[in-house]
Protein backbone atom coordinates (compact mmCIF):
# COMPACT_ATOMS: atom_id res chain seq x y z
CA UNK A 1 -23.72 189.26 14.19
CA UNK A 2 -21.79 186.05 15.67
CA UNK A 3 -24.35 183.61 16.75
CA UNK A 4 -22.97 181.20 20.07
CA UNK A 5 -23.89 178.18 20.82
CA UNK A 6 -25.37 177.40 24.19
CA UNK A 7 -22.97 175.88 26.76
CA UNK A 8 -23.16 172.37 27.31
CA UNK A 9 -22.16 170.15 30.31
CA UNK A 10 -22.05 166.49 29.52
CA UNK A 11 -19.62 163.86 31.91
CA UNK A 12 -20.42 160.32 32.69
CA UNK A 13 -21.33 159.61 35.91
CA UNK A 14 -17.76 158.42 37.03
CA UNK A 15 -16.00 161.49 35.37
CA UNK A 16 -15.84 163.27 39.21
CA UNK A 17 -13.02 160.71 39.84
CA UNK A 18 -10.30 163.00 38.50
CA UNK A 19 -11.95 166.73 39.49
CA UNK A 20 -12.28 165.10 43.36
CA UNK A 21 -9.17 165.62 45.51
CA UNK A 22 -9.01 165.74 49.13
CA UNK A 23 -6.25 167.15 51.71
CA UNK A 24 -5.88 169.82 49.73
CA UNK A 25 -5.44 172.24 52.74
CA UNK A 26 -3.06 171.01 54.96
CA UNK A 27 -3.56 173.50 58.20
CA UNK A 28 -7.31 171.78 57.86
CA UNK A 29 -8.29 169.15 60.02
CA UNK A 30 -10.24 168.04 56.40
CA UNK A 31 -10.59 169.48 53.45
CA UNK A 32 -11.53 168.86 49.61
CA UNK A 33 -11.62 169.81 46.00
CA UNK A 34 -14.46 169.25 43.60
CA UNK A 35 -14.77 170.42 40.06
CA UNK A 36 -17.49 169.45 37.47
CA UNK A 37 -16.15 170.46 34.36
CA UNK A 38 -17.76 171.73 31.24
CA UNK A 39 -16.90 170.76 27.09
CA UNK A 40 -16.63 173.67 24.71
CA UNK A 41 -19.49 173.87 22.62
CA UNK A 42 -18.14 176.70 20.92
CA UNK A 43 -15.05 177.75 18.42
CA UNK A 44 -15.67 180.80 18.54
CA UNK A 45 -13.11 183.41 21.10
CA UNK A 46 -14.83 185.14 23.35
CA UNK A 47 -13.88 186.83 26.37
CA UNK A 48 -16.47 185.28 28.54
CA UNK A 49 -16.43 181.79 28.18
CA UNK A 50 -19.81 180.28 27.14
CA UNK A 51 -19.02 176.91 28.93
CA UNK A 52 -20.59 175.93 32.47
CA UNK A 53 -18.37 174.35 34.98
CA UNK A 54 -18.64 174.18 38.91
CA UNK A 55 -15.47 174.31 41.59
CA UNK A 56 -15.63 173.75 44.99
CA UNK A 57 -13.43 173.74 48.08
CA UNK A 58 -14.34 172.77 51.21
CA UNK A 59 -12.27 172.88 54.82
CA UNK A 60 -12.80 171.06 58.00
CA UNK A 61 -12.07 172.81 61.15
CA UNK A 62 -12.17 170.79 64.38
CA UNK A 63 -13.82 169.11 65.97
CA UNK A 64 -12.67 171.11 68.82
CA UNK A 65 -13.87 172.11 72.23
CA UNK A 66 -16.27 174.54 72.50
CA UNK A 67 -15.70 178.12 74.02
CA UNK A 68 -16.25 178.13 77.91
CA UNK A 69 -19.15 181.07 77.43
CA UNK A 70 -20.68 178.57 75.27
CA UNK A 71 -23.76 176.09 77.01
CA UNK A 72 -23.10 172.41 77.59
CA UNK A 73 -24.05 170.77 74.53
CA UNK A 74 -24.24 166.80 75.01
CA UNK A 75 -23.75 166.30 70.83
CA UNK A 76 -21.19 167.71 68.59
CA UNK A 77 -22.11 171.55 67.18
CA UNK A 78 -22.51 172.14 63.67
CA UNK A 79 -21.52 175.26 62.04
CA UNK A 80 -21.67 175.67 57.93
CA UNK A 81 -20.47 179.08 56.34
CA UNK A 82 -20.86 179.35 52.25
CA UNK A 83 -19.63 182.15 50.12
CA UNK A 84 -19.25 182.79 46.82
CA UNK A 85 -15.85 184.09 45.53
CA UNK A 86 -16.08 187.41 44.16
CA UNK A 87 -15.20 186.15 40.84
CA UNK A 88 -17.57 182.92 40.86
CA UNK A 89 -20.28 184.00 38.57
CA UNK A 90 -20.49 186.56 35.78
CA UNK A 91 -21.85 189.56 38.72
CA UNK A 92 -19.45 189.85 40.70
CA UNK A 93 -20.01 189.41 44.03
CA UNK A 94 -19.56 190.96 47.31
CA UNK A 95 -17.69 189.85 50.71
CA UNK A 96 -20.36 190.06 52.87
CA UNK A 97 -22.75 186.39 52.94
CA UNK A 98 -26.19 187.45 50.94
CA UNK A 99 -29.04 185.89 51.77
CA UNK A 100 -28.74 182.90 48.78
CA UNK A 101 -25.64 182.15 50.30
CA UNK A 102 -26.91 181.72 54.01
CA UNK A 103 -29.51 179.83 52.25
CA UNK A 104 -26.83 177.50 51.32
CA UNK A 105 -25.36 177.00 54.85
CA UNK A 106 -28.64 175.89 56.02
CA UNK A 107 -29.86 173.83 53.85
CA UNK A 108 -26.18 172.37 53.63
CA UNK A 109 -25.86 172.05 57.82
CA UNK A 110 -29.48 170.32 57.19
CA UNK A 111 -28.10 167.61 55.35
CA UNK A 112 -25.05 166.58 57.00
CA UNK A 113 -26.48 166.67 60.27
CA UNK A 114 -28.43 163.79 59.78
CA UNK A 115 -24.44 161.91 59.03
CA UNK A 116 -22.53 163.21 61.30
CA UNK A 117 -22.44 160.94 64.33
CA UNK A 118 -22.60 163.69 66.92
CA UNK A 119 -23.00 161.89 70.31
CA UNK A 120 -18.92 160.79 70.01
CA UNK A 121 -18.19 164.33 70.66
CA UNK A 122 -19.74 166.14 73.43
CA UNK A 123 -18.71 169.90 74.37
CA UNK A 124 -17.44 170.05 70.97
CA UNK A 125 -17.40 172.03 68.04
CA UNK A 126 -16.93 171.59 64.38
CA UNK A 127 -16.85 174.07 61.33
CA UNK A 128 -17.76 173.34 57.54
CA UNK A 129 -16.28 176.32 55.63
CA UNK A 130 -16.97 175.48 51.52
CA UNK A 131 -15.73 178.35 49.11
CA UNK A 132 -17.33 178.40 45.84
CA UNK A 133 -14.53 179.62 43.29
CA UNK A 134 -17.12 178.76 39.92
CA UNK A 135 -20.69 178.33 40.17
CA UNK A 136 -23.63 177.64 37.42
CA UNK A 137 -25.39 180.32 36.04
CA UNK A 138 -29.01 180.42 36.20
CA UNK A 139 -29.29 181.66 32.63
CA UNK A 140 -26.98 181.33 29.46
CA UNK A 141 -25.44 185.33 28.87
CA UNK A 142 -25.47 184.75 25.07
CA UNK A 143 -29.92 184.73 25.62
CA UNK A 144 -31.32 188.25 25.13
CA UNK A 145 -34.37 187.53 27.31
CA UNK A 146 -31.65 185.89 30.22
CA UNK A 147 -32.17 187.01 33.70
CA UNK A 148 -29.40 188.51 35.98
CA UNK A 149 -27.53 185.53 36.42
CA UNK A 150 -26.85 185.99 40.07
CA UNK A 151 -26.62 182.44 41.59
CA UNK A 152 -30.04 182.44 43.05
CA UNK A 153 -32.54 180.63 40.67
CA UNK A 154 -32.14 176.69 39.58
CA UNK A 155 -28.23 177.16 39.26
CA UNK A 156 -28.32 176.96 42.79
CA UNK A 157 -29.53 173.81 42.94
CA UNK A 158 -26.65 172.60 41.60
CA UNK A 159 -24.17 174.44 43.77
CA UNK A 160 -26.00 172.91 47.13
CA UNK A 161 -25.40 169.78 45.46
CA UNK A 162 -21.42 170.16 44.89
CA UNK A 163 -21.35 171.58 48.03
CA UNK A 164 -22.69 168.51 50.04
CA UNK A 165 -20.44 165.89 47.88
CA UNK A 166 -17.37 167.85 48.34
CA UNK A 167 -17.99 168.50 52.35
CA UNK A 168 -18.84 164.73 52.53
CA UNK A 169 -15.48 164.42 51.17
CA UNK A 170 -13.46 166.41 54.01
CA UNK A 171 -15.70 165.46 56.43
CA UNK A 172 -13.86 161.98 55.32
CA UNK A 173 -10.88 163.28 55.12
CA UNK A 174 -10.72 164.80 58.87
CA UNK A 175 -11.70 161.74 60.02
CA UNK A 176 -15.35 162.54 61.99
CA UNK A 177 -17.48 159.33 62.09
CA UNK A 178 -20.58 159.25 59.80
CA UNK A 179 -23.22 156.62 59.84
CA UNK A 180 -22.80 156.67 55.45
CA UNK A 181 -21.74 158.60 53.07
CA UNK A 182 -23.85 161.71 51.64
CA UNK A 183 -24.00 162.61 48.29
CA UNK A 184 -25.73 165.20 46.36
CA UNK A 185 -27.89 164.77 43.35
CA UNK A 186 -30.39 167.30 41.08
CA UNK A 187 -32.93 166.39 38.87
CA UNK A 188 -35.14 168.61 36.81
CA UNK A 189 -38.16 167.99 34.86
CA UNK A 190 -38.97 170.57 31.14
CA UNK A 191 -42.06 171.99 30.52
CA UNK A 192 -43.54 169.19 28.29
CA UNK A 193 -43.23 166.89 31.93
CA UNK A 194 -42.25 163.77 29.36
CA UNK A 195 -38.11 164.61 30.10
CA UNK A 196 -36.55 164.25 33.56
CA UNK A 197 -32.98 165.90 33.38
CA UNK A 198 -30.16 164.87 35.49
CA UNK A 199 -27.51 166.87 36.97
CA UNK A 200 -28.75 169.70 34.83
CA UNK A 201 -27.04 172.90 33.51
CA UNK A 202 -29.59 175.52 33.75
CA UNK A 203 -27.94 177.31 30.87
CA UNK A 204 -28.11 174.51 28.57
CA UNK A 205 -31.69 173.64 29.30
CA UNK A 206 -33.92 177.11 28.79
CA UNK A 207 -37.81 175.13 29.14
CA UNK A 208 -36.66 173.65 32.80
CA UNK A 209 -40.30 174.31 34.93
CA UNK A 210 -39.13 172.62 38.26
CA UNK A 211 -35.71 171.09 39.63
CA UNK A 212 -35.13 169.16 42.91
CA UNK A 213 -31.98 168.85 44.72
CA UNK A 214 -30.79 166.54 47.71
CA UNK A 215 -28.66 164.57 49.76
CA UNK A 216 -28.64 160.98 49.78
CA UNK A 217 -27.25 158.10 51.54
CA UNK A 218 -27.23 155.47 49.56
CA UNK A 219 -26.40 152.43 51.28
CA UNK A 220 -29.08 153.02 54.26
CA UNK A 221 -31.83 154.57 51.88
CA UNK A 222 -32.52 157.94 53.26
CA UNK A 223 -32.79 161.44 52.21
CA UNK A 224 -31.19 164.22 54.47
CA UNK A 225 -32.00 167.11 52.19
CA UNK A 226 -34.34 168.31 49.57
CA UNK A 227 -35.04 171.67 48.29
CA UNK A 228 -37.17 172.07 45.61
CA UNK A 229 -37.98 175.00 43.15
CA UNK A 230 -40.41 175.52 40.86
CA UNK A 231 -43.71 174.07 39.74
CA UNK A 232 -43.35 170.82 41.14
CA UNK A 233 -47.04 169.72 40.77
CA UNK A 234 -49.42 167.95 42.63
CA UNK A 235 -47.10 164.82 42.75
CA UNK A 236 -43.53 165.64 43.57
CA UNK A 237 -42.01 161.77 44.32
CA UNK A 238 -41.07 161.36 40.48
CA UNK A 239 -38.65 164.06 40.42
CA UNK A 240 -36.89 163.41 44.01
CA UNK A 241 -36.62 160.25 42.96
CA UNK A 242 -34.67 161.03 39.98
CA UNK A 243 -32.38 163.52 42.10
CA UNK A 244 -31.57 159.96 44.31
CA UNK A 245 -30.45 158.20 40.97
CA UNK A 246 -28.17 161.51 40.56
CA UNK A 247 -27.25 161.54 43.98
CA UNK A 248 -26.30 157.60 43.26
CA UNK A 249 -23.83 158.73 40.58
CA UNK A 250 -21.41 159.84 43.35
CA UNK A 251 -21.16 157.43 45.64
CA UNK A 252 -18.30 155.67 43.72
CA UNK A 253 -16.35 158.43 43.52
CA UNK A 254 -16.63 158.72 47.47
CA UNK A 255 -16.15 155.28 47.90
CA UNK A 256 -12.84 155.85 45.83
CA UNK A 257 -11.40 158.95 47.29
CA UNK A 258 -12.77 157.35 50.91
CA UNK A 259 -10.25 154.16 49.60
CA UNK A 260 -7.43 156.34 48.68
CA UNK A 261 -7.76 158.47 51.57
CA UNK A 262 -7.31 155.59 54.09
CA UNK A 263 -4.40 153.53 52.11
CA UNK A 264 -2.06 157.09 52.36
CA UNK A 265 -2.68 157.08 56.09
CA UNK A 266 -1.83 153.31 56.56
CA UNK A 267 1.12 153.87 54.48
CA UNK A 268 2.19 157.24 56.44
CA UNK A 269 1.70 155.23 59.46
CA UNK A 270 3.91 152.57 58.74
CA UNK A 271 6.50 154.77 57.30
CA UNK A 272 6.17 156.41 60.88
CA UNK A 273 6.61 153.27 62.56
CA UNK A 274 9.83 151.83 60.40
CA UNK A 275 11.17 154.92 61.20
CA UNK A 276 10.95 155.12 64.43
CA UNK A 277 12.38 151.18 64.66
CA UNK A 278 15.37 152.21 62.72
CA UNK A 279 15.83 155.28 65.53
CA UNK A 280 15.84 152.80 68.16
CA UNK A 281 18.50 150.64 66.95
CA UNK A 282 21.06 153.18 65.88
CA UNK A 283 20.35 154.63 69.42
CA UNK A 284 20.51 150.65 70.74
């Protein structure tokens, strides 16, 4: 019998730099690409890959004005949808939103409503569509005594966690004024308690007891999310604390694609304006 090896997921903390990519949709008013990718740990062919990786797209639309059914509202409203492609995890799943995935949305709409500067846009709306195209699995398939794998144990953790870097990305990218930059970050802890695990694959580590995902703004200090699961203890301020130093890890990346984002629209407005110089005096 062919033994595999577990899969294993191992990037430095500035790796996200070329796997984040934003205006990827252009009919969006923002949108976004994030990919954490995984290393074989295996020679062996197999037609399921044993390797762990997470993609995620995300798409701004708006902010635009609300219906005129809809009540006044005097700050911008926030709308998050989440759904797993049918071919993101090894069960293949349905089109209709499950209850893991409406989970998502609202812990997602949570944490970037505490950004998003809503008071600059009254009697408006604005949605946060993310489409998860790979997710992690919550248990390696090459364990006998592995669970169902259906997205809704620790692997999760990790998905909420993609999904609120790579929405703080479009949200970026369409332009909507935050007050910082979120970022999402997961710690877990192992049974002994001695090992705090960062960013981990859920696969990879089979003793995890308790993980802790959340979103983080670095620069002013606060925490806009946390969801944890498991058996957190008595004292659970060690492990969100270690999901902040993960959460840390991708504000540089941000800060990058934030940089690049802003130097293509200064240069697509001056090519705008030289243009429309050179129109005037061949018209002139």
């Amino acid at each position: 019998m062919v033994q595999y090896d577990p899969p294993h997921r191992s990037h430095r903390t500035d790796s996200h730099s070329k796997v984040l990519q934003t205006g990827i949709v252009p009919s969006a008013s923002g949108s976004a690409y994030l990919e954490v990718p995984a290393s074989p740990s295996t020679s062996h062919s197999t037609l399921i890959p044993p390797t762990s990786s997470l993609k995620i797209a995300a798409s701004i639309q708006g902010p635009k004005p609300l219906p005129r059914s809809a009540p006044f509202s005097p700050t911008l409203v926030l709308t998050t949808t989440v759904k797993f492609a049918p071919f993101a995890t090894r069960h293949r799943r349905g089109y209709i939103r499950d209850s893991a995935e409406r989970d998502l949305g609202v812990h997602l709409e949570t944490a970037l409503r505490g950004v998003i500067i809503g008071e600059r846009w009254p009697k408006s709306g604005v949605e946060v569509v993310i489409t998860i195209l790979e997710g992690d699995e919550d248990a390696w398939w090459g364990d006998s005594g592995a669970e169902s794998g259906t997205g809704s144990g620790l692997g999760l953790l990790n998905v909420l966690a993609g999904c609120i870097t790579v929405a703080s990305a479009a949200i970026m990218d369409a332009g909507i004024d935050c007050v910082d930059m979120v970022t999402g970050g997961v710690a877990a802890v192992t049974r002994d308690g001695n090992q705090k695990v960062l960013d981990p694959c859920p696969a990879e580590h089979q003793d995890i007891v308790a993980a802790c995902a959340v979103g983080y703004l670095a620069s002013r200090d606060e925490i806009t999310e946390i969801w944890l699961k498991g058996d957190v203890g008595a004292d659970p301020d060690e492990l969100i604390e270690s999901a902040t130093h993960a959460a840390i890890g991708g504000v540089s990346v941000l800060k990058e694609v934030l940089l690049e984002n802003m130097e293509a629209r200064i240069k697509a407005t001056n090519e705008g304006t030289k243009r429309k110089h050179e129109d005037v005096e061949m018209t002139g």
